[in-house]
Protein backbone atom coordinates (compact mmCIF):
# COMPACT_ATOMS: atom_id res chain seq x y z
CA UNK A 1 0.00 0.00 0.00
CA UNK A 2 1.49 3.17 -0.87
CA UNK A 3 1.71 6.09 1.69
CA UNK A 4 -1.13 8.58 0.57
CA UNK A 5 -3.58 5.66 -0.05
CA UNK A 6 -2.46 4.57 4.13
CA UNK A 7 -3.01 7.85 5.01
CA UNK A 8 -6.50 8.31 2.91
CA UNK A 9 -7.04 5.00 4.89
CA UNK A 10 -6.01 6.02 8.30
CA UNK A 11 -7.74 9.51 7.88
CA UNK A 12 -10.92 7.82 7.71
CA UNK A 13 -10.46 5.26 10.03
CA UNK A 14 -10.00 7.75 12.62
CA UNK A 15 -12.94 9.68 11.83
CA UNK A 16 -15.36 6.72 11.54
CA UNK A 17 -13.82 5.33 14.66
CA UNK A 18 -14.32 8.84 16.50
CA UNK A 19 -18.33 8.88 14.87
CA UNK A 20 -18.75 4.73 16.37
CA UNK A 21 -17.22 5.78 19.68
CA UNK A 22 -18.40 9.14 20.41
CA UNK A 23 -15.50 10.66 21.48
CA UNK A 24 -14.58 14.14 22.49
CA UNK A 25 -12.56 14.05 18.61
CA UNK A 26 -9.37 14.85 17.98
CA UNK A 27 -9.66 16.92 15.08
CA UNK A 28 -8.31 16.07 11.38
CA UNK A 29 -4.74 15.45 12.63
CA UNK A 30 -5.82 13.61 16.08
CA UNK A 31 -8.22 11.42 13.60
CA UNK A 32 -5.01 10.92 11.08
CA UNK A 33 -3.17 9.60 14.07
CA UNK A 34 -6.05 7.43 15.64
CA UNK A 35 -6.26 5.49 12.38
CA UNK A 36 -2.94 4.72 11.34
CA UNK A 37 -1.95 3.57 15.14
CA UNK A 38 -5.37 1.88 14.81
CA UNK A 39 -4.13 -0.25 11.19
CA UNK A 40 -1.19 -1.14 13.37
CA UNK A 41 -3.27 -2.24 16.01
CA UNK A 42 -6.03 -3.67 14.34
CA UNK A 43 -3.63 -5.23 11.87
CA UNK A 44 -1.85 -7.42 14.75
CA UNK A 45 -5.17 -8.40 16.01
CA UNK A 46 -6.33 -9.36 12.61
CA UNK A 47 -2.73 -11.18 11.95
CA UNK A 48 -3.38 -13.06 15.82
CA UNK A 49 -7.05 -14.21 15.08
CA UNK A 50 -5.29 -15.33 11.39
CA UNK A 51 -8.18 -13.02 9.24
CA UNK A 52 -6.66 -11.56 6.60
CA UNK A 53 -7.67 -8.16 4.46
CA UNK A 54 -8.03 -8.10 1.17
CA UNK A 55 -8.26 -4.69 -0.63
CA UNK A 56 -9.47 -0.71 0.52
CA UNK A 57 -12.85 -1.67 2.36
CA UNK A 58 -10.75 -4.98 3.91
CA UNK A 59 -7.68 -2.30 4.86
CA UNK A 60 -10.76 0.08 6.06
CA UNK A 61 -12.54 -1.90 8.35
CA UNK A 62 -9.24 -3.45 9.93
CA UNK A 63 -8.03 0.24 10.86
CA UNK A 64 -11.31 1.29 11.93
CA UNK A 65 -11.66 -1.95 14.39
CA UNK A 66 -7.97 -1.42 15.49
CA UNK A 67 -8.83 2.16 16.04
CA UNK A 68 -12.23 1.92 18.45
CA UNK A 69 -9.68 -0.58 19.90
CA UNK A 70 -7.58 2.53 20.64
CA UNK A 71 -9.79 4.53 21.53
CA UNK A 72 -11.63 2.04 24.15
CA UNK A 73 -8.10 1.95 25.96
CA UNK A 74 -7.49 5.62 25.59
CA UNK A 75 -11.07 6.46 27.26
CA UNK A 76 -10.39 4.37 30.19
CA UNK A 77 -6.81 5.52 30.54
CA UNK A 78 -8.24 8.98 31.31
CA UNK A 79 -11.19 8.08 33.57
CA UNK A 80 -8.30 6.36 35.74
């Protein structure tokens, strides 16, 4: 995957992820960030459980499960 297409990818994972979770959002670059650290986490998960992704939508939903991942342990890292 080249970089923009990541970042396209990681852009809206962040966002969607923020919309699913009902955050406090991050703004464009917090949502950027959330997504690509959620690909990296939601593409070890994916590589542990042995699913693999197959195309934009398969990258997509990865980084967007990865990402409400991140965000789950974020929100209860500040309520502690």
């Amino acid at each position: 995957m080249d970089i923009l297409t990541f970042l396209i990818v990681g852009a809206l994972a962040g966002w969607i992820a923020g919309e699913l979770y009902k955050g406090d959002g991050f703004g464009l670059v917090g949502n950027l960030i959330v997504g690509i650290v959620g690909a990296l986490i939601g593409g070890f998960v994916f590589d542990m459980l042995g699913i693999g992704t197959y195309g934009f939508i398969g990258s997509l939903v990865m980084a967007v499960i990865g990402a409400v991942i991140l965000l789950f342990f974020v929100n209860m890292m500040r309520r502690a």
